[in-house]
C-alpha atoms as a PDB file:
ATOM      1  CA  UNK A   1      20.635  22.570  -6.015  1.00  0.00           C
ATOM      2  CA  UNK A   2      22.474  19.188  -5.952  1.00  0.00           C
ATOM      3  CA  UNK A   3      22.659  16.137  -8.390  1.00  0.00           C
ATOM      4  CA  UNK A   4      19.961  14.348  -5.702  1.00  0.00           C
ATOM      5  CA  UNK A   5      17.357  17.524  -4.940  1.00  0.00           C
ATOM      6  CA  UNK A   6      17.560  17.507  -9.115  1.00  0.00           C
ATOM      7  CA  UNK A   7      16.879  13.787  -9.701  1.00  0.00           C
ATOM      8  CA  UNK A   8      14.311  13.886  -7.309  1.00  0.00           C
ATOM      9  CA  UNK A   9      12.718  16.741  -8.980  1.00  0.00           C
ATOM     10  CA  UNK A  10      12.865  15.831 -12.057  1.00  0.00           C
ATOM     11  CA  UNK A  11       9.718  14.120 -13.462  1.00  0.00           C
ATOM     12  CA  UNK A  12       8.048  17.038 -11.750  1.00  0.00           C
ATOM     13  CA  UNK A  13       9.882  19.285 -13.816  1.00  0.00           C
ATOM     14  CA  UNK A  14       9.405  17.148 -16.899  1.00  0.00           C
ATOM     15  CA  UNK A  15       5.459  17.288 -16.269  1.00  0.00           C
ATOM     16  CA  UNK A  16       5.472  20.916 -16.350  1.00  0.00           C
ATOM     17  CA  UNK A  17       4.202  20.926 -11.990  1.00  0.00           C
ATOM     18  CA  UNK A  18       7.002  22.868 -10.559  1.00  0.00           C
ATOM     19  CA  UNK A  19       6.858  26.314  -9.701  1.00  0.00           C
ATOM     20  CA  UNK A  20       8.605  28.765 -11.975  1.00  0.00           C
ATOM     21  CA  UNK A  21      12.141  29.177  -9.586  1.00  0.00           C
ATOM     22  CA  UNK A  22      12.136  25.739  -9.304  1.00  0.00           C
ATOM     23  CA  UNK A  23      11.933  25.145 -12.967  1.00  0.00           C
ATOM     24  CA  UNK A  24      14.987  27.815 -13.334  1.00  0.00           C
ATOM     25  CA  UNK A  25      17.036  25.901 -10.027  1.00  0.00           C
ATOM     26  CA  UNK A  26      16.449  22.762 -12.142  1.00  0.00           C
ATOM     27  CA  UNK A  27      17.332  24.249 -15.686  1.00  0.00           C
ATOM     28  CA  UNK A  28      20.742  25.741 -14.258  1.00  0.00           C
ATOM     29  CA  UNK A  29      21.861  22.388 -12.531  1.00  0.00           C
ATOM     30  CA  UNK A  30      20.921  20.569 -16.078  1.00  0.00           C
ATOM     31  CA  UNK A  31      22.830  23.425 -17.913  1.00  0.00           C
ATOM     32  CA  UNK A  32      26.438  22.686 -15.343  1.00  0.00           C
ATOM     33  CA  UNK A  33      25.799  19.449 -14.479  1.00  0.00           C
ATOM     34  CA  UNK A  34      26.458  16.436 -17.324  1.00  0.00           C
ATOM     35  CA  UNK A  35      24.984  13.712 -15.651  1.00  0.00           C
ATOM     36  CA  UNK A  36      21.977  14.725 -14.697  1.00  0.00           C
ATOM     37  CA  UNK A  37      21.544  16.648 -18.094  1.00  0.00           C
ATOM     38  CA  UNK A  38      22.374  13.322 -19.756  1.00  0.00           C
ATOM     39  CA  UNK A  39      19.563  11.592 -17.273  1.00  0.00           C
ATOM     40  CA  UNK A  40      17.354  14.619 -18.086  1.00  0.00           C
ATOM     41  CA  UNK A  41      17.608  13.716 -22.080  1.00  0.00           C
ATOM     42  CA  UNK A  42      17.015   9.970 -21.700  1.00  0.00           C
ATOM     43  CA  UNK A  43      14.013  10.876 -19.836  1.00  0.00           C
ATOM     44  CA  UNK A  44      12.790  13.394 -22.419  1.00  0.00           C
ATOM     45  CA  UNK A  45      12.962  10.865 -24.885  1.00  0.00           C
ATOM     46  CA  UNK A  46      11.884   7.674 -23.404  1.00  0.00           C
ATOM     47  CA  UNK A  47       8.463  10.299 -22.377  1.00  0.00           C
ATOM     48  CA  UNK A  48       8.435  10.656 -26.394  1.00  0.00           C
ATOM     49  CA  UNK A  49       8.577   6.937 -27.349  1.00  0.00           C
ATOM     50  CA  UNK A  50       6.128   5.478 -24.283  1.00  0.00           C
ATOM     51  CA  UNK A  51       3.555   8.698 -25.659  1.00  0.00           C
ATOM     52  CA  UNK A  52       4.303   7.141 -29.289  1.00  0.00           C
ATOM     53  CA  UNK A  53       4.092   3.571 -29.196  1.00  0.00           C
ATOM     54  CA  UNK A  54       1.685   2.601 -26.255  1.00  0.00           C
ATOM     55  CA  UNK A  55      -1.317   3.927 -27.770  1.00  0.00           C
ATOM     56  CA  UNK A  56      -4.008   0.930 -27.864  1.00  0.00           C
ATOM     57  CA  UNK A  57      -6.429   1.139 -29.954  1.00  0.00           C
ATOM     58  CA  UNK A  58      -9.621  -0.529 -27.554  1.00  0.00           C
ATOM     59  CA  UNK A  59     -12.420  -2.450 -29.314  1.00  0.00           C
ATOM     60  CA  UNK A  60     -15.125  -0.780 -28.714  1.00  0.00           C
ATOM     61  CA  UNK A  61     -17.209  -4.006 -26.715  1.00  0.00           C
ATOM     62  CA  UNK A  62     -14.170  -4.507 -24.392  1.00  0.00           C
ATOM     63  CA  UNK A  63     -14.303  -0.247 -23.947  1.00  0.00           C
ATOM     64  CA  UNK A  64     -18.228  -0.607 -22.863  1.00  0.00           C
ATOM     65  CA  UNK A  65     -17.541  -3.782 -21.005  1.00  0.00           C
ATOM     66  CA  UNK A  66     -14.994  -2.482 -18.816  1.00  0.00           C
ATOM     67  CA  UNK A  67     -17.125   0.815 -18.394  1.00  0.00           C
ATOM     68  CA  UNK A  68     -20.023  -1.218 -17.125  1.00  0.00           C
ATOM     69  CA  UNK A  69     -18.021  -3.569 -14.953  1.00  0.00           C
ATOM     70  CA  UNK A  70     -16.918  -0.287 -13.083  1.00  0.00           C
ATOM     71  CA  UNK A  71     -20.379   1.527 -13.260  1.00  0.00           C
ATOM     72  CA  UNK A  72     -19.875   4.350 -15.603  1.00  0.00           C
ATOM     73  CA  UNK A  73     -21.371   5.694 -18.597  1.00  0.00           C
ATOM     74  CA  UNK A  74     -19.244   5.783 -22.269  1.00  0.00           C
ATOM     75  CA  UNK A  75     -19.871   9.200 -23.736  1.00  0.00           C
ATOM     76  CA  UNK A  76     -21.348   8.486 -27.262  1.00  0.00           C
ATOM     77  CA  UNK A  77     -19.132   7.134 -29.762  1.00  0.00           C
ATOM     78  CA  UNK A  78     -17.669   9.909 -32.183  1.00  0.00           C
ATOM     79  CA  UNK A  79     -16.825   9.211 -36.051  1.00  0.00           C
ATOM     80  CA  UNK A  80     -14.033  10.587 -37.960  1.00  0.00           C
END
């Protein structure tokens, strides 16, 4: 596999979609090749930060608004 096939591949392999030999083809370029493992890291942890920090927390009228405006049903509001 080369530095391009692995680039392209790569939020594929970070989402867990690729088969199981193409995992392995992508893990052994990572493991030789420093650019694309560096690449592969910033990714990982950009993934991390965007899954921490852009979590909105929705009122709950603009949530039912928006549902209604495109015609579906909320389920019912859980408590914690």
């Amino acid at each position: 596999m080369d530095c391009n096939e692995a680039i392209h591949q790569i939020y594929h392999y970070l989402d867990g979609v690729l088969t199981d030999e193409s995992r392995a083809a992508i893990a052994r370029h990572l493991d030789f090749c420093p650019p694309c493992s560096g690449g592969y890291h910033f990714e990982v942890e950009l993934k991390v930060l965007i899954a921490r920090k852009c979590r909105d927390d929705v009122p709950p009228d603009l949530r039912r608004r928006i549902a209604e405006s495109i015609g579906h049903e909320l389920p019912p509001a859980t408590t914690a």
